[in-house]
Protein backbone atom coordinates (compact mmCIF):
# COMPACT_ATOMS: atom_id res chain seq x y z
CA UNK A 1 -37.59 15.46 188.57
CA UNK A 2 -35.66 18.19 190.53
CA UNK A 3 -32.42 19.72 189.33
CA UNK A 4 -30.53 17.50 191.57
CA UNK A 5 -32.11 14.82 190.34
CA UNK A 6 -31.07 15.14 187.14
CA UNK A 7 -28.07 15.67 188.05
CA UNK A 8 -27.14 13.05 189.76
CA UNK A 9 -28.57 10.30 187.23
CA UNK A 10 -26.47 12.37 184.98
CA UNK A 11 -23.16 11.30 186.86
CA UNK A 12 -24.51 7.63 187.66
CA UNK A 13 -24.67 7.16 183.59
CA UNK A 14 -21.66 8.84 183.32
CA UNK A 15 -19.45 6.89 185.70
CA UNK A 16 -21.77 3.52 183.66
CA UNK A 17 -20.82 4.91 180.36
CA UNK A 18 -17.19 5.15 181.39
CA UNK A 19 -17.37 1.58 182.78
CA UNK A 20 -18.92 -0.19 179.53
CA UNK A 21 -17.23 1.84 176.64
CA UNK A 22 -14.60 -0.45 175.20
CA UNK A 23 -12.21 1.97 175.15
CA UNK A 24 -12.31 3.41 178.88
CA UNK A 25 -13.46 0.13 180.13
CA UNK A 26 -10.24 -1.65 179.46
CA UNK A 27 -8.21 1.48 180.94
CA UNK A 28 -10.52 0.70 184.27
CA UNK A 29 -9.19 -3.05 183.78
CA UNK A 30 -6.07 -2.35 183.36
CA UNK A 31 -5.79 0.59 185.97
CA UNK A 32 -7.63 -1.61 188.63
CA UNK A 33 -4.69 -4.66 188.01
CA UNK A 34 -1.71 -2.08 188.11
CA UNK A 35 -2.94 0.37 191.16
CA UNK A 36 -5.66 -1.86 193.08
CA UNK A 37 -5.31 0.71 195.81
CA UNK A 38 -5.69 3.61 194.00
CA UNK A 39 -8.42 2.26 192.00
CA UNK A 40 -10.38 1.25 195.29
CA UNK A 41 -9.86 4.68 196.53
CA UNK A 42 -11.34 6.50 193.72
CA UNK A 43 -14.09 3.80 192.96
CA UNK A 44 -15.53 4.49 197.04
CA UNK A 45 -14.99 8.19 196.79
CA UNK A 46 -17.11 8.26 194.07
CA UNK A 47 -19.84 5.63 194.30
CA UNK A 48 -20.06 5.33 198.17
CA UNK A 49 -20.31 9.45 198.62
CA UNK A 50 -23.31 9.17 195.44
CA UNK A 51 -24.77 6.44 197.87
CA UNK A 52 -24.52 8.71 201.05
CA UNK A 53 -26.03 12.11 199.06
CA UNK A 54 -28.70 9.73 197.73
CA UNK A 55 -29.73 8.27 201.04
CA UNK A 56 -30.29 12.66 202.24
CA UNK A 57 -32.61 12.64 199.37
CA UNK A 58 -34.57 10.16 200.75
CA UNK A 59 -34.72 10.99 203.75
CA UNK A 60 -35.06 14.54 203.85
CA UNK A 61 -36.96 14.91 200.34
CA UNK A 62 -34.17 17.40 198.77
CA UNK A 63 -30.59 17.28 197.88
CA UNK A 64 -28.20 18.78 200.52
CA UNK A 65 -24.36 18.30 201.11
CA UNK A 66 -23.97 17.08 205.01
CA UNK A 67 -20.94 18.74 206.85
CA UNK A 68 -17.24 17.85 206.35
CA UNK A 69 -18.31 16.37 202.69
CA UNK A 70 -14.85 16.12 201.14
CA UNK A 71 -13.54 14.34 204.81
CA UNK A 72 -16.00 11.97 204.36
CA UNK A 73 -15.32 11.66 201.19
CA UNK A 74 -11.72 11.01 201.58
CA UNK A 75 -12.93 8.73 204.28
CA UNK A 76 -15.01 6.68 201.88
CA UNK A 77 -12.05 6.73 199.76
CA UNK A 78 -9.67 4.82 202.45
CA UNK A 79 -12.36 2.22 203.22
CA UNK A 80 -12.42 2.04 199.67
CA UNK A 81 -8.71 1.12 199.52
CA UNK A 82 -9.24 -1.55 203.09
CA UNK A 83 -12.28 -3.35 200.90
CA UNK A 84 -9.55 -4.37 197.97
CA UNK A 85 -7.53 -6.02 200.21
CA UNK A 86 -10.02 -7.95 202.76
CA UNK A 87 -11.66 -9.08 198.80
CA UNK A 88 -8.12 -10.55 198.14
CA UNK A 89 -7.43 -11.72 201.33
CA UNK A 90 -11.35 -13.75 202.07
CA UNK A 91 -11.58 -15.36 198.80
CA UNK A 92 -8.04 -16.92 199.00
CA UNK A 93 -8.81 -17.84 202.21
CA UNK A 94 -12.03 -19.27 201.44
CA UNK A 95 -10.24 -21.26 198.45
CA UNK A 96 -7.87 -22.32 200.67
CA UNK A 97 -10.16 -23.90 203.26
CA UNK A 98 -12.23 -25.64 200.43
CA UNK A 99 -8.79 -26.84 198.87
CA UNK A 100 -7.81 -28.32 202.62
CA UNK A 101 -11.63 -29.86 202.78
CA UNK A 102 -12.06 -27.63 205.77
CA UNK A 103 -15.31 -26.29 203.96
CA UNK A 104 -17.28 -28.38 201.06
CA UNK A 105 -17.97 -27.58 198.02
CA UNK A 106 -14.26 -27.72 196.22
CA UNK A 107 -14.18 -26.66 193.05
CA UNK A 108 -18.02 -25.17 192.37
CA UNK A 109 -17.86 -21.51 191.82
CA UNK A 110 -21.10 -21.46 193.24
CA UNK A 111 -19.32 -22.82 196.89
CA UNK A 112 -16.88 -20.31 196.61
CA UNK A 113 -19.00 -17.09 196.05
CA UNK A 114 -21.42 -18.07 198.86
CA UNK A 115 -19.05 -19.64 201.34
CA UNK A 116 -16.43 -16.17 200.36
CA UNK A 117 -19.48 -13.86 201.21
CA UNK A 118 -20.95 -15.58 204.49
CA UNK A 119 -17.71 -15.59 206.36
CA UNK A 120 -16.71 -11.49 205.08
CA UNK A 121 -19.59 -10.44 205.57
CA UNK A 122 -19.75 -11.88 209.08
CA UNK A 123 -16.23 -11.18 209.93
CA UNK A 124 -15.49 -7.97 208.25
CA UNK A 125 -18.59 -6.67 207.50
CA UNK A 126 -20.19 -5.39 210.74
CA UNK A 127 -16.67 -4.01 211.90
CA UNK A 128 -16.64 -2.01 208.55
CA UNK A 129 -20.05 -0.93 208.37
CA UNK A 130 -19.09 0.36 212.43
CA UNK A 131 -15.88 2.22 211.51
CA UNK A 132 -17.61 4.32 208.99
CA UNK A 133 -20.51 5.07 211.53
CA UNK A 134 -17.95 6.21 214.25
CA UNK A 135 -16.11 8.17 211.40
CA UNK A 136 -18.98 10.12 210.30
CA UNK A 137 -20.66 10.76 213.82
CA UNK A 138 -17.32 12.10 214.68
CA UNK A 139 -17.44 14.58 211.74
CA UNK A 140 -20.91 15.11 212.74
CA UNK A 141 -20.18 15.99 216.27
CA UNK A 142 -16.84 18.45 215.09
CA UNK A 143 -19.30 20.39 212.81
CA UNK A 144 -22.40 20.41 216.00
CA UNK A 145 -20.22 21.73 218.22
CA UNK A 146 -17.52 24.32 215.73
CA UNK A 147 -14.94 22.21 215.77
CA UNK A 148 -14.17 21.90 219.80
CA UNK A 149 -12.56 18.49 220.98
CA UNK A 150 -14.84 15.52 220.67
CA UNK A 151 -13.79 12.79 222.72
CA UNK A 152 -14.46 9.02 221.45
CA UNK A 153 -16.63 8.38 224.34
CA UNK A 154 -19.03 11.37 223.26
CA UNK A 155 -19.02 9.88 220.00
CA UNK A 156 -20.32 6.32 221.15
CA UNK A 157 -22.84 7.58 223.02
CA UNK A 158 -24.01 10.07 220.44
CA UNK A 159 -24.55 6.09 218.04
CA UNK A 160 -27.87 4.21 218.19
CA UNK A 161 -26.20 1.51 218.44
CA UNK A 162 -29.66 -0.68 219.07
CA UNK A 163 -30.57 0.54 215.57
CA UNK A 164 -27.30 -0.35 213.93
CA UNK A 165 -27.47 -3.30 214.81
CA UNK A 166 -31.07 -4.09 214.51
CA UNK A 167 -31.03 -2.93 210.79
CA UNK A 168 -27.84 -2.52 209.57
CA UNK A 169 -26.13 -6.10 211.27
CA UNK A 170 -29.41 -8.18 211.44
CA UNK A 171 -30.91 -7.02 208.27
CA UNK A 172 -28.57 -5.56 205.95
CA UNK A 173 -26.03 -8.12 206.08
CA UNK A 174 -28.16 -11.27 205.71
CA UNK A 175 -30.86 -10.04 203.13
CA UNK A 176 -28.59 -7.66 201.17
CA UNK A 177 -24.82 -8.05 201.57
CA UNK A 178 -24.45 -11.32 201.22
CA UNK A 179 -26.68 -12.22 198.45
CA UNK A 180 -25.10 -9.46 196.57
CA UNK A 181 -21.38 -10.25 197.26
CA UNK A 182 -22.51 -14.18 196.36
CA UNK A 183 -22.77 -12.68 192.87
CA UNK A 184 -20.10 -10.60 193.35
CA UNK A 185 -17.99 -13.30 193.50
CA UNK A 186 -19.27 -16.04 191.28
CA UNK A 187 -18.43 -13.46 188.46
CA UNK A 188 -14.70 -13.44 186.97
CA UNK A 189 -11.73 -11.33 189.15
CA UNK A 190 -11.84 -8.40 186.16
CA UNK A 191 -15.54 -7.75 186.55
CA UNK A 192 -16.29 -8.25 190.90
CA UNK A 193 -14.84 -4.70 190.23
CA UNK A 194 -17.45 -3.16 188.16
CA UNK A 195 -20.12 -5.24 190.59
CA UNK A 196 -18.20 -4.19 193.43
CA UNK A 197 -18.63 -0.49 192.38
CA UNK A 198 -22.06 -0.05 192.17
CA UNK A 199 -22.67 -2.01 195.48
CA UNK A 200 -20.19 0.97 196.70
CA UNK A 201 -23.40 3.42 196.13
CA UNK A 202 -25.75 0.78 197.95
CA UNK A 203 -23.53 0.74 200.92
CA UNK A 204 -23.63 4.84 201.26
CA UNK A 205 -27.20 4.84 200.70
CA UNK A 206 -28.01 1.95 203.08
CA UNK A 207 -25.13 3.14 205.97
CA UNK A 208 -26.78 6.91 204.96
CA UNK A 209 -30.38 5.96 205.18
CA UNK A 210 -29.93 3.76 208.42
CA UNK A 211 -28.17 6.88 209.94
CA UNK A 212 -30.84 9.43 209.10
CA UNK A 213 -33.91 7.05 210.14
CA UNK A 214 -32.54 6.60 213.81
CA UNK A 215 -33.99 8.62 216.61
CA UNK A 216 -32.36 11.28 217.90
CA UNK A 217 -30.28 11.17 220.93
CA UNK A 218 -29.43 14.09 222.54
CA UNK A 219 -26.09 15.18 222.79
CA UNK A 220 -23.94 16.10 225.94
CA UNK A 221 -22.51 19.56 226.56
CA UNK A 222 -19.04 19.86 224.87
């Protein structure tokens, strides 16, 4: 195991410890319920940013900081904050439509968590998993070219867009997102935070990894 390695396990048990200890568990509770923005924030700048370092690993074989780290961190951070409220605002849709018999399944848990997860993950999830891409090829093109203009048409060409959506929309989504957000929500409010945080490292490794496997595609003069 390299130094980096180590290193970063060291942090994943750390942020696990703080998560499960009694004590600093119910100040994550209580924080979450009082500041659900600022908790989201912090939970994706954290987690997500782990997830996007640990997808480099893989790829590359060693531990390496890409450019603009603590943008994309912040970055992480504010999709962090728009995942809190599209949680609220799906599942009390979703609860609504079963309530109204517009979907079946009223009053099973089971309903809920599945039905919640199909329709976010359809809805929100490819346009979220596309924001960050354009976000961090953006970053990507600013540090390529020393910080000249980058226009958003330079960045949407720079995309594979045939892989996102090959792997990331097509695969991603059916045989990872939504299974995993099915448990998410079939567990109680105060702990789809906890599962919610640790699926923050599996989307940076998994938007990470996608972005490092595609094939190049060369850039145009700046």
């Amino acid at each position: 195991m390299k130094k980096g390695d180590f290193v970063w396990v060291l942090t994943l048990l750390a942020v696990v410890a703080f998560l499960v200890l009694p004590i600093t568990h119910d100040v994550f509770i209580q924080f979450t319920a009082r500041h659900p923005y600022y908790a989201g924030f912090i939970k994706f700048l954290i987690l997500a940013t782990m997830g996007e370092l640990l997808a480099i690993r893989i790829v590359s074989g060693i531990w390496k900081t890409p450019p603009a780290l603590v943008y994309r961190s912040i970055i992480w951070g504010l999709l962090g904050m728009g995942m809190v409220l599209m949680f609220e605002c799906f599942a009390a849709g979703t609860k609504s439509a079963m309530a109204k018999g517009l979907l079946p399944g009223n009053g099973s848990p089971y309903a809920f968590a599945l039905f919640v997860s199909i329709i976010m993950n359809s809805v929100f999830g490819t346009t979220f998993m596309a924001l960050h891409r354009i976000t961090d090829t953006y970053l990507d093109l600013k540090f390529e070219y020393a910080n000249a203009q980058v226009t958003f048409k330079q960045v949407l060409d720079k995309i594979d867009w045939t892989g996102f959506v090959s792997f990331v929309v097509c695969r991603t989504i059916p045989f990872f997102w939504i299974p995993a957000h099915t448990i998410t929500f079939s567990l109680p409010p105060e702990y789809r935070v906890l599962m919610a945080a640790f699926l923050g490292i599996a989307l940076g490794g998994i938007l990470g990894f996608a972005k490092k496997r595609a094939p190049k595609v060369p850039s145009k003069a700046i």
